[in-house]
Protein backbone atom coordinates (compact mmCIF):
# COMPACT_ATOMS: atom_id res chain seq x y z
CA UNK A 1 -3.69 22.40 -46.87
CA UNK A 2 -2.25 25.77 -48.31
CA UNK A 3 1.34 25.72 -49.87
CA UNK A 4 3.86 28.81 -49.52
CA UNK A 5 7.18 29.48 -50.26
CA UNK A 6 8.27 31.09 -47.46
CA UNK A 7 6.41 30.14 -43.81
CA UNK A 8 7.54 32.46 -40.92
CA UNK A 9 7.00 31.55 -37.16
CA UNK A 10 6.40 34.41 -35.10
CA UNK A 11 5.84 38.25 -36.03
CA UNK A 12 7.86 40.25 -34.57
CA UNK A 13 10.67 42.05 -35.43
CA UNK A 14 12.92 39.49 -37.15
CA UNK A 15 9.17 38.11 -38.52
CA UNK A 16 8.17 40.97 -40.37
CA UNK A 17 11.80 41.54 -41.82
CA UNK A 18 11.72 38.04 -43.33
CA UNK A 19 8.27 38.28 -44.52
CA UNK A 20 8.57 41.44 -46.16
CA UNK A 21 12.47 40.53 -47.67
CA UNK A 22 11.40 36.83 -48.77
CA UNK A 23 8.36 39.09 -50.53
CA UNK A 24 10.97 41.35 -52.07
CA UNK A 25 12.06 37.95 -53.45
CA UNK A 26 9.05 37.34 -55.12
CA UNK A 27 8.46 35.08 -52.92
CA UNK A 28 4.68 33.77 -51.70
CA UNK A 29 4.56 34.47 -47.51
CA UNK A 30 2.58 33.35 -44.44
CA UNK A 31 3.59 34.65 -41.07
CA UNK A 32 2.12 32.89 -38.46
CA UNK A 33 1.46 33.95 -34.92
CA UNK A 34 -0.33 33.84 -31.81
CA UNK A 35 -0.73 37.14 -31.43
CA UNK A 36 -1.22 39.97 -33.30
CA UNK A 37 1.71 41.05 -35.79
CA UNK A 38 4.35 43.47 -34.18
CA UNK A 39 5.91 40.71 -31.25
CA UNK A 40 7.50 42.07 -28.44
CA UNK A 41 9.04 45.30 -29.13
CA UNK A 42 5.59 46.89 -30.54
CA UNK A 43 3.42 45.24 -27.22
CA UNK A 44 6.12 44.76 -24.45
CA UNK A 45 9.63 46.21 -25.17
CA UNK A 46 10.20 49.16 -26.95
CA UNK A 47 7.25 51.25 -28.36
CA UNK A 48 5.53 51.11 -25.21
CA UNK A 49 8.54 51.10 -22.41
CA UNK A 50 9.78 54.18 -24.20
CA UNK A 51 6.59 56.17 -24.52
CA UNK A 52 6.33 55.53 -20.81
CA UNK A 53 9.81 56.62 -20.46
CA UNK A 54 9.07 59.71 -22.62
CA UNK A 55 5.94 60.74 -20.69
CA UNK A 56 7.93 60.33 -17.06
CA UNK A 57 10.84 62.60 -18.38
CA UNK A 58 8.52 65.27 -19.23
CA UNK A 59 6.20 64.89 -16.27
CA UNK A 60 10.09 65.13 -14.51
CA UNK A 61 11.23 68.09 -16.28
CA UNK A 62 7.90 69.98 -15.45
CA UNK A 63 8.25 69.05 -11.95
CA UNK A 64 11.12 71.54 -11.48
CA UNK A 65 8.46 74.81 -12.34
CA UNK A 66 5.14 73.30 -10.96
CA UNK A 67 3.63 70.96 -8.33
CA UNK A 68 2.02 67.75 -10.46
CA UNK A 69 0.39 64.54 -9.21
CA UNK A 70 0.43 62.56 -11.84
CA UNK A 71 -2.58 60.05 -13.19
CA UNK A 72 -1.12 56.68 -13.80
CA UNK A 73 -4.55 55.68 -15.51
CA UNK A 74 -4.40 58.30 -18.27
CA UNK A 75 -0.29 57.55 -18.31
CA UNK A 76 -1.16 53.71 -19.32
CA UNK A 77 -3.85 55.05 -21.64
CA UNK A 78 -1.38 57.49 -23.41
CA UNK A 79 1.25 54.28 -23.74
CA UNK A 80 -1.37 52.65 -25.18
CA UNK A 81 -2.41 55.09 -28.21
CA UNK A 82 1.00 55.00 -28.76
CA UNK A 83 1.00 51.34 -29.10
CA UNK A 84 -2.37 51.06 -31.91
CA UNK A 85 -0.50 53.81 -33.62
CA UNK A 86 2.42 51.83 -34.01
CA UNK A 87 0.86 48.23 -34.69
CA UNK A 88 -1.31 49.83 -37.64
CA UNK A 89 1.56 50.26 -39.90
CA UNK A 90 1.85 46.15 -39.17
CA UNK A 91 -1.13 45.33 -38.41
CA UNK A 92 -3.04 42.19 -40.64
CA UNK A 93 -5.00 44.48 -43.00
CA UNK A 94 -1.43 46.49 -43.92
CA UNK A 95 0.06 42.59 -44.30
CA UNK A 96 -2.95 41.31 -46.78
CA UNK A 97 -2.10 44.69 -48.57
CA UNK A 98 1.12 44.16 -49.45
CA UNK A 99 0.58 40.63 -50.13
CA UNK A 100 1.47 38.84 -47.29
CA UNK A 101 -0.83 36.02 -45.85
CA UNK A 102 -1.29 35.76 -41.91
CA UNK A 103 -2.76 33.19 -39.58
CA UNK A 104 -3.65 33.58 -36.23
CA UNK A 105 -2.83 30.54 -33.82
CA UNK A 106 -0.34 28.12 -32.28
CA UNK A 107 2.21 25.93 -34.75
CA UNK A 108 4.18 23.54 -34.21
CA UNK A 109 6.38 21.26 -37.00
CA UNK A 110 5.58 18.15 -38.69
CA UNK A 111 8.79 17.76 -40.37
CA UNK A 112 11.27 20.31 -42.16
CA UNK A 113 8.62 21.44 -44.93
CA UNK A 114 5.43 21.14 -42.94
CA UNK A 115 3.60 22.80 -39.56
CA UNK A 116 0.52 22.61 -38.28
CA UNK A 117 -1.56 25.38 -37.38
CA UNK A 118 -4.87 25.14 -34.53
CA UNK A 119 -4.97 21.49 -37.10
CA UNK A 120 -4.31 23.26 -40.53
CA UNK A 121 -1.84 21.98 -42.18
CA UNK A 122 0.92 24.43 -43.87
CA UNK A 123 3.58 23.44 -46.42
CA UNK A 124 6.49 25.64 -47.41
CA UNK A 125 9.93 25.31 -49.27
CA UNK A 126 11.77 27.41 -46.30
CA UNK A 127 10.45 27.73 -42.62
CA UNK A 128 11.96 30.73 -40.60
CA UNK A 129 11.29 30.36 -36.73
CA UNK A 130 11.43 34.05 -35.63
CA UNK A 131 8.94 33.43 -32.33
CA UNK A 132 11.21 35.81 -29.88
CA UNK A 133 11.60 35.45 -26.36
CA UNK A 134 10.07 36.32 -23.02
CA UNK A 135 10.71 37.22 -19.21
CA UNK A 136 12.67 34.70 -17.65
CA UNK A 137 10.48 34.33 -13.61
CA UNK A 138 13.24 32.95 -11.40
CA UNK A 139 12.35 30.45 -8.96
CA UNK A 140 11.76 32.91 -5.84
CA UNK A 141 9.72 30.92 -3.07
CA UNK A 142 6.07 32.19 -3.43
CA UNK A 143 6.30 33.99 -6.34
CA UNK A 144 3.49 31.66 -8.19
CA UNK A 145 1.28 32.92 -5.71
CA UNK A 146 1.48 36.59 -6.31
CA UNK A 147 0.07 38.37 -9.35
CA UNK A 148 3.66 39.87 -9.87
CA UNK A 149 4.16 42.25 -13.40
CA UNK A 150 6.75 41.88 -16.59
CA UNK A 151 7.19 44.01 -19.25
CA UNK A 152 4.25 42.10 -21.00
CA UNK A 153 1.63 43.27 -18.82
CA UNK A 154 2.47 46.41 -16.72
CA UNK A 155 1.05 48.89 -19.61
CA UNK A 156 -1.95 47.23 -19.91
CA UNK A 157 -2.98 47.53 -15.94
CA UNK A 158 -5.52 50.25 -15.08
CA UNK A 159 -3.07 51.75 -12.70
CA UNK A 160 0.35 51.86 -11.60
CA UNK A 161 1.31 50.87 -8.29
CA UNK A 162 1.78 53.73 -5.50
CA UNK A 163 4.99 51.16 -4.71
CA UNK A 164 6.72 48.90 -6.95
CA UNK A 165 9.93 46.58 -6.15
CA UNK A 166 12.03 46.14 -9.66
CA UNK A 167 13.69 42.76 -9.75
CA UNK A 168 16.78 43.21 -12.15
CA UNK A 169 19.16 45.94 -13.08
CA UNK A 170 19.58 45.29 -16.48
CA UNK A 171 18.38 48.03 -19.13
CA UNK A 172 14.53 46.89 -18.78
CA UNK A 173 14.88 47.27 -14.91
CA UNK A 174 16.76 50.36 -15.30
CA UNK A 175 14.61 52.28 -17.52
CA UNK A 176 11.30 51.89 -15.83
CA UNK A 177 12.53 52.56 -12.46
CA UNK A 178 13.78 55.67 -12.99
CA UNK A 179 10.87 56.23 -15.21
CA UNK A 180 8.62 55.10 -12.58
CA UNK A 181 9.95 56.87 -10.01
CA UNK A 182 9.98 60.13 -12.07
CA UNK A 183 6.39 60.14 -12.06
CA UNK A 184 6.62 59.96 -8.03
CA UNK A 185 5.84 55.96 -7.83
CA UNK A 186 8.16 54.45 -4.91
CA UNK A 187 10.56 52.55 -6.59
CA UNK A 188 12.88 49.73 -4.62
CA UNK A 189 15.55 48.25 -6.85
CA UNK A 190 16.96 44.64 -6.36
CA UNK A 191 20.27 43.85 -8.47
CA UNK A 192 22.42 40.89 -7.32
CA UNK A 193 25.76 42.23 -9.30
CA UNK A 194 27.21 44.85 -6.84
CA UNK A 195 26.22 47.49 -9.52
CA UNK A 196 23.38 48.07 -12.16
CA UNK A 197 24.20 47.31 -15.88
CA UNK A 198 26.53 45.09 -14.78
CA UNK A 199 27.63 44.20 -18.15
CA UNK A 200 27.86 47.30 -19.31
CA UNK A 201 31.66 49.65 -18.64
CA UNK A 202 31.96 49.32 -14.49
CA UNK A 203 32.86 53.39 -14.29
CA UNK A 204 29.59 54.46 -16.11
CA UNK A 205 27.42 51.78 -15.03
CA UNK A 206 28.54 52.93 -11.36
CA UNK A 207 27.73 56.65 -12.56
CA UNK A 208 24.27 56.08 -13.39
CA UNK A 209 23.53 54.03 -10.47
CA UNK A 210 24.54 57.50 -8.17
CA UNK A 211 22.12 59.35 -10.62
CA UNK A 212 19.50 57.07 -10.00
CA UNK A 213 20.11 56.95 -6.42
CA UNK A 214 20.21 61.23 -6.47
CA UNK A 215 16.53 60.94 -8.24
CA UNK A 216 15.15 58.78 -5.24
CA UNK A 217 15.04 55.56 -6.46
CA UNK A 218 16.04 52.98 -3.82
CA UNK A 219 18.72 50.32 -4.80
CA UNK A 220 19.95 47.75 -3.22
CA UNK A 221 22.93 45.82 -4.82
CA UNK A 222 24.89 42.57 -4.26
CA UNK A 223 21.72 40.67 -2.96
CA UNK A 224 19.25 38.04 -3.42
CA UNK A 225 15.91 37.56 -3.49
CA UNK A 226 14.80 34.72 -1.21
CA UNK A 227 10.81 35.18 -0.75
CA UNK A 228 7.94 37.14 -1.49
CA UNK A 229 4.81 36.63 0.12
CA UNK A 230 1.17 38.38 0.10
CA UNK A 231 1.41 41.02 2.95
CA UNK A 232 -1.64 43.37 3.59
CA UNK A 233 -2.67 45.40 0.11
CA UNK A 234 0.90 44.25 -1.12
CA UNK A 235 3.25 42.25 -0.47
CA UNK A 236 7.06 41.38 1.10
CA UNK A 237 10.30 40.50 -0.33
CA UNK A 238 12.77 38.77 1.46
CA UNK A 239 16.20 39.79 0.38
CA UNK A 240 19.87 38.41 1.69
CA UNK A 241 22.79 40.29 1.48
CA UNK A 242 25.71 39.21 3.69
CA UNK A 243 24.26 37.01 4.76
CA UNK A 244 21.54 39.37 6.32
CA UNK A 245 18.06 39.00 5.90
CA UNK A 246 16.35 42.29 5.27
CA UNK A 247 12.29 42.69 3.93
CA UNK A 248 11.15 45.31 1.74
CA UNK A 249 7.45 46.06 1.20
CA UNK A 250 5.40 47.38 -1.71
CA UNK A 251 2.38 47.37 -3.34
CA UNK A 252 3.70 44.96 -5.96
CA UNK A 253 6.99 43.90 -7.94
CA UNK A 254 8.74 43.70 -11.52
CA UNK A 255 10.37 40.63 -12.60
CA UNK A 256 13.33 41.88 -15.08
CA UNK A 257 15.81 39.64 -14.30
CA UNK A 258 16.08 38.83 -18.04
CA UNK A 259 14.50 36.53 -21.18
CA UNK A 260 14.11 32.78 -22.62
CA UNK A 261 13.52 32.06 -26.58
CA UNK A 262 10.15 31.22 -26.93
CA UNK A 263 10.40 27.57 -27.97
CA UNK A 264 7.57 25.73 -25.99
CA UNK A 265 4.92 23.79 -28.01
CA UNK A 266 7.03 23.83 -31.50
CA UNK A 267 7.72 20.78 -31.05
CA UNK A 268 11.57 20.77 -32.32
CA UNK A 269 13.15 17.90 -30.82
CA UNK A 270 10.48 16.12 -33.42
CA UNK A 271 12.17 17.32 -36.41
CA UNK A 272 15.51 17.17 -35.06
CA UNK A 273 16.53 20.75 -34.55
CA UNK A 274 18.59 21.65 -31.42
CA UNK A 275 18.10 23.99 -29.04
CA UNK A 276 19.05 24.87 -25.38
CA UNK A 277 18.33 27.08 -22.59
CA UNK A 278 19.82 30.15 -24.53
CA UNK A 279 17.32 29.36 -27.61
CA UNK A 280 17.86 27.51 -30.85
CA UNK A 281 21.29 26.72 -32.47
CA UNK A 282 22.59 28.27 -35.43
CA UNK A 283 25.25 28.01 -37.55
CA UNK A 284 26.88 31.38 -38.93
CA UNK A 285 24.73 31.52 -41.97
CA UNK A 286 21.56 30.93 -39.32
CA UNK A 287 20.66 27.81 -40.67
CA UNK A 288 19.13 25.13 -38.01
CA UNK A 289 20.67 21.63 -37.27
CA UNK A 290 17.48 20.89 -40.03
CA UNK A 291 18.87 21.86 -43.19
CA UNK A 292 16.48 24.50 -45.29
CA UNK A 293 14.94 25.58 -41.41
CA UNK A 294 16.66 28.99 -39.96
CA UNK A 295 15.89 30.75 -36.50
CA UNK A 296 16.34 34.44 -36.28
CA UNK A 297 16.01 37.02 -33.45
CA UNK A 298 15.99 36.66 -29.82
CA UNK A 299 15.41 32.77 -30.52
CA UNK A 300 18.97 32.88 -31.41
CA UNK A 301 20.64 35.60 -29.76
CA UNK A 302 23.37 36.35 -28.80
CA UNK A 303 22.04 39.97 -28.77
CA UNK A 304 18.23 40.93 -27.98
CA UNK A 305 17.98 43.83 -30.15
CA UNK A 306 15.10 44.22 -32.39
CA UNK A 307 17.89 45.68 -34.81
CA UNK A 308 19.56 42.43 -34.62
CA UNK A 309 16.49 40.62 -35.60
CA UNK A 310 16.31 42.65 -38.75
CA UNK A 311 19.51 42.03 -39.75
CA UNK A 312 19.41 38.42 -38.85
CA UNK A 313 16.32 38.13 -40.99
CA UNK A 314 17.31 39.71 -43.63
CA UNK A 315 20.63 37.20 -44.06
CA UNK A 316 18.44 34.40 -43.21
CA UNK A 317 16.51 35.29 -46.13
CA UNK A 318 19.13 35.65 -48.38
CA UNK A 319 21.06 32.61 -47.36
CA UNK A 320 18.20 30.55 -48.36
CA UNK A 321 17.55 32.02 -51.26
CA UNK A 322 20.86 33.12 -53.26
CA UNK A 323 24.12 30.49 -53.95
CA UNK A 324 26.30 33.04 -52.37
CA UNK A 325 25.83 33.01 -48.50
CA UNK A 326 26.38 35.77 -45.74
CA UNK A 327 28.20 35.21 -42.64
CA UNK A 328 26.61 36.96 -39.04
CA UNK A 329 29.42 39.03 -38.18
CA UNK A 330 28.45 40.01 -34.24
CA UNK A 331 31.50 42.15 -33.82
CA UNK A 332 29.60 45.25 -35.25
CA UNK A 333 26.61 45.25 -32.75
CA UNK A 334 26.02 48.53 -30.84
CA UNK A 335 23.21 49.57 -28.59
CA UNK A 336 21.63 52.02 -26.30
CA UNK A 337 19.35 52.17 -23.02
CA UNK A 338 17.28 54.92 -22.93
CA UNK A 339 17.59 56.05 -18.89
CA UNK A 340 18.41 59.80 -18.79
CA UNK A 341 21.28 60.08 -19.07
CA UNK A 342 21.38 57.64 -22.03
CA UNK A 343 24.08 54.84 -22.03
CA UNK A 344 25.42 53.58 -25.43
CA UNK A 345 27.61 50.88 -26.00
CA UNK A 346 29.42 49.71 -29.02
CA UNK A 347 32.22 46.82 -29.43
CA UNK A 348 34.48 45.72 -26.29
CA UNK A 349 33.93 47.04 -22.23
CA UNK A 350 38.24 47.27 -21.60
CA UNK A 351 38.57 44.77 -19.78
CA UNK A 352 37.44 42.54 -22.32
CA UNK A 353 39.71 44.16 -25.12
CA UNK A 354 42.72 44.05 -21.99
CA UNK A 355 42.00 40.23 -22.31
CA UNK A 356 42.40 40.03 -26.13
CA UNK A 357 44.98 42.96 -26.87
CA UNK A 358 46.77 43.08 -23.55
CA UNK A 359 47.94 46.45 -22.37
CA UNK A 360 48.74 47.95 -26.00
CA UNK A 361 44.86 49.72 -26.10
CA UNK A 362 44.76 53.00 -25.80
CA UNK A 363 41.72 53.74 -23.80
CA UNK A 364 40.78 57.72 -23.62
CA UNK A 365 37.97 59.45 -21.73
CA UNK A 366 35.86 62.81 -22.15
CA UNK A 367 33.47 64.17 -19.91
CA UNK A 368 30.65 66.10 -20.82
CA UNK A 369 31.35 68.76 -18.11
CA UNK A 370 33.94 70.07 -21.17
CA UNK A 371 31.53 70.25 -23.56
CA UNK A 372 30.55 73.70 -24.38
CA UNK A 373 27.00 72.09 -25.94
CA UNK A 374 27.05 70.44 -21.98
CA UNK A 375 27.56 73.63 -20.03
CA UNK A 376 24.03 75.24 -21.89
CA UNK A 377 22.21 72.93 -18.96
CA UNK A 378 22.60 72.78 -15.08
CA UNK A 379 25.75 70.66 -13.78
CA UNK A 380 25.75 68.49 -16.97
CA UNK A 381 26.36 64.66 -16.57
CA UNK A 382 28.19 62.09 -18.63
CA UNK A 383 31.40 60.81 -20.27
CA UNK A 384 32.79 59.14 -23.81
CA UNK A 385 35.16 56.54 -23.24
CA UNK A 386 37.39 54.72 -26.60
CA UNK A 387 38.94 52.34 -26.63
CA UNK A 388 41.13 51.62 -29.68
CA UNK A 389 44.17 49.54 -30.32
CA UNK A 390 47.43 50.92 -30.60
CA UNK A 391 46.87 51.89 -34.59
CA UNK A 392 43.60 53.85 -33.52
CA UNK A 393 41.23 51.42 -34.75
CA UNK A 394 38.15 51.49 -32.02
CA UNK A 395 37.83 48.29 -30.12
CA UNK A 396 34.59 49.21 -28.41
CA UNK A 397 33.25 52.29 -26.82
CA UNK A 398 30.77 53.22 -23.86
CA UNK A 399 29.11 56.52 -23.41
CA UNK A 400 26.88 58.00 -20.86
CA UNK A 401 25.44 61.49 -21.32
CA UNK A 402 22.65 63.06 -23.66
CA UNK A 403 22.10 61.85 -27.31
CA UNK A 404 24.41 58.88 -26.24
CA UNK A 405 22.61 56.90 -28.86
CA UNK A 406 23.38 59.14 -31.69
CA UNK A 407 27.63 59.74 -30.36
CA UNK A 408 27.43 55.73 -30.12
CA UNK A 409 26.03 55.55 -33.75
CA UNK A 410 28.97 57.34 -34.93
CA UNK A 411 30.96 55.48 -33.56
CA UNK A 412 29.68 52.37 -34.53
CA UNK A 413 30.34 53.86 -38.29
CA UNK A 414 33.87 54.53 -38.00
CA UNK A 415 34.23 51.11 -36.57
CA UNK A 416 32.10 49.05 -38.91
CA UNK A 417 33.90 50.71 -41.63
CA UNK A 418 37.74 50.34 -39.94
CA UNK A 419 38.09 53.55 -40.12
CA UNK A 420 41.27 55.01 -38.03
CA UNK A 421 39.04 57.09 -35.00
CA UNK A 422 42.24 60.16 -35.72
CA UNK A 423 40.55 60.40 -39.15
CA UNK A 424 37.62 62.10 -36.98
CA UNK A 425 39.88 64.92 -36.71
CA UNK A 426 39.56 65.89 -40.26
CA UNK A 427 35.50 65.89 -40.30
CA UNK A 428 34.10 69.17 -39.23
CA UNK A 429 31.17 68.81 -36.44
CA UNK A 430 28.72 71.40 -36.15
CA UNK A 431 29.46 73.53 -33.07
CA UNK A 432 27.81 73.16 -30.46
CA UNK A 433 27.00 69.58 -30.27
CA UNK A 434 27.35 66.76 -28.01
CA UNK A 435 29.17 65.07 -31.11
CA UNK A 436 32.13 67.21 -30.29
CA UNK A 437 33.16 64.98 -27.65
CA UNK A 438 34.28 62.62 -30.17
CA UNK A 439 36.46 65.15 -31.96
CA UNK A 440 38.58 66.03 -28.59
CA UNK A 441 39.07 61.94 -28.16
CA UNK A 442 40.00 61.99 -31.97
CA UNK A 443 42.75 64.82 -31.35
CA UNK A 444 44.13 63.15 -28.47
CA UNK A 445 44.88 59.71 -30.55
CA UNK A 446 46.09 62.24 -33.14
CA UNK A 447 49.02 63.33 -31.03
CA UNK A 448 49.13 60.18 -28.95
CA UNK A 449 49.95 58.53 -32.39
CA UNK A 450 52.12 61.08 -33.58
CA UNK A 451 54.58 61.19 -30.90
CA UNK A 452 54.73 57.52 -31.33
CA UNK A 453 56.51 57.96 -34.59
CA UNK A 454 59.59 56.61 -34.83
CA UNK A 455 60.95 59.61 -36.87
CA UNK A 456 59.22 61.70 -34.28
CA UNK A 457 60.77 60.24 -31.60
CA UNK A 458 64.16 61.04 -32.92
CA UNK A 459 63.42 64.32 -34.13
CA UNK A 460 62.68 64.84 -29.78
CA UNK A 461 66.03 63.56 -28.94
């Protein structure tokens, strides 16, 4: 039996955060796994999707000059490097270096201070569950009998597929099928919403589906999948829209339809802590239903960010370990998909902030198109859209266009901070830059806000 402080399940994102904060603590550490250290986002999400994504834009971009077939073997093995490279500033050695014990193997709990580990036992004064999530596989009639891919395993095939079928237009599905299809693979996308990044701001969302659909990659919206079955050196989906059946055929298909928490085999409803099909409950200091046990990450939700895992973990560790506690606030989440363009989000889509404020928001919209830094490259796409409430004080913003993550970043600063967006005016932005576009929303709430005055107004009549 070995005895810890601080025992962490799962090491991934949110894992490694709590592992290396509890340590900050002073605190004695095991992270246990079932893999190596790094989770999801160093082995299935974002180190390697966005190396792939990387290579495909400039395998695109040299397209335009000279005539390329690309090697999807040496692709994959490129991804790959990328991947070691990343995992050995986590890997076990780095961990034992900095003083932070690691076990390799399956756990599950034997009450709120104890788990068992491939039958060694582990005691601990806190247990952190931070085991992540994975694809959700819908139940499409004969999918169990085809060797279909997820996000887990398509960069460690030998090859792509000359033909691939992408099940989901969410961000992962989004991403690698343009991707994908950059690098001259046949692409078929299958989204049941009637656009892609459904959740995401309707207008923009529609916007990059065109863009996608101008780049070659197939969509097909407002449908279902119904069956999939082995045909020839692929297979066939059977999709209904309308109530039309329609096949499609491929060499092979992409589940992203989206994820579960990964709570199989901890055996929680022994210890008493609740879950369901979203992942394990939390209260808003992330503490379990089993007092001294907190869950962190995409276990939790309600965002799948590894950013959100870090900051998760690094309140979870403080709540169980200082008398004052820390409230999750989720209003200050903001994120970014990295298709080209990219497409940041921040805050409230307006219809959601019509629902809460009613129609005193003051929405404004800039197009790239305006944008001096824009008109440097060929028929530039995008557009910023704010919205703020009638004070000025952003709500939420979307924005679609180059360095989208970096605009939405700045935006997510004025907003974390409640700062008034027509204080932007007063900041000087290097010129040219994409950031710009914020500065002509800025100056349009400036006056908007100005003629609002009531000493204004009766200086006009």
């Amino acid at each position: 039996m070995k005895k810890f402080n601080v025992a962490v399940i799962g090491a991934g994102a949110g894992g490694l955060t709590i592992g290396y904060t509890a340590k900050g603590f002073n605190k004695t550490v095991v992270l246990i796994d079932k893999n190596r250290p790094g989770g999801e986002c160093t082995f299935g999400g974002c180190v390697p999707s966005k190396a792939f994504i990387n290579i495909a834009n400039h395998i695109y971009k040299a397209k335009e000059y000279i005539n390329i077939v690309p090697n999807t073997e040496d692709i994959l093995k490129k991804v790959r490097e990328v991947v070691e490279s990343v995992y050995e500033a986590k890997s076990i050695e780095v961990l034992k270096k900095d003083g932070i014990d690691y076990i390799n193997g399956f756990c599950k709990f034997i009450d709120k201070n104890t788990l068992e580990v491939e039958g060694e036992i582990i005691k601990a004064d806190k247990i952190f569950i931070a085991t992540g999530s994975s694809p959700k596989i819908p139940p499409i009639n004969g999918l169990d009998k085809i060797d279909y891919l997820t996000n887990e395993n398509i960069f460690y095939k030998d090859k792509l597929p000359k033909s691939i079928i992408v099940l989901g237009g969410g961000s992962i599905g989004v991403e690698l099928s343009q991707a994908m299809n950059r690098i001259g693979i046949e692409v078929y996308l299958i989204e049941k919403n009637p656009y892609i990044m459904y959740k995401e701001e309707g207008e923009l969302s529609k916007s990059l589906e065109e863009i996608l659909r101008k780049e070659g990659v197939n969509i097909y919206t407002s449908c279902n999948a119904k069956n999939i079955e082995k045909y020839k050196d692929g297979i066939k989906l059977t999709i209904e829209k309308n109530n039309k059946e329609e096949n499609i055929y491929s060499e092979n298909i992409l589940i992203a339809v989206g994820r579960v928490p990964n709570i199989k085999g901890l055996e929680l409803e022994k210890v008493n802590i609740d879950y369901d099909l979203k992942g394990i409950k939390v209260n808003e200091y992330l503490e379990t239903s089993l007092k001294g046990v907190y869950a962190v990450g995409d276990v939790v939700g309600p965002y799948l960010f590894s950013h959100m895992a870090n900051v998760q973990g690094i309140a979870a560790v403080k709540n169980a370990s200082l008398p004052i506690k820390e409230k999750m606030d989720y209003s200050k989440v903001a994120w970014c998909t990295l298709s080209e363009p990219e497409f940041g989000r921040a805050g409230l889509r307006e219809d959601e902030a019509r629902k809460i404020y009613g129609d005193s928001i003051r929405v404004y919209v800039e197009d790239y198109k305006d944008l001096d830094r824009a008109k440097f490259k060929n028929n530039p796409k995008g557009r910023a859209k704010v919205i703020c409430d009638k004070k000025g004080y952003i709500l939420g913003a979307s924005v679609l266009g180059d360095r989208a993550g970096e605009i939405i970043s700045e935006i997510q600063t004025l907003k974390s901070l409640g700062i008034n967006l027509k204080k932007l005016t007063k900041v000087i932005h290097p010129y040219p830059s994409y950031s710009e576009i914020l500065v002509k929303i800025s100056k349009k709430l400036y006056v908007d806000t100005l003629l609002d005055n009531p000493f204004i107004k009766a200086f006009k009549r």
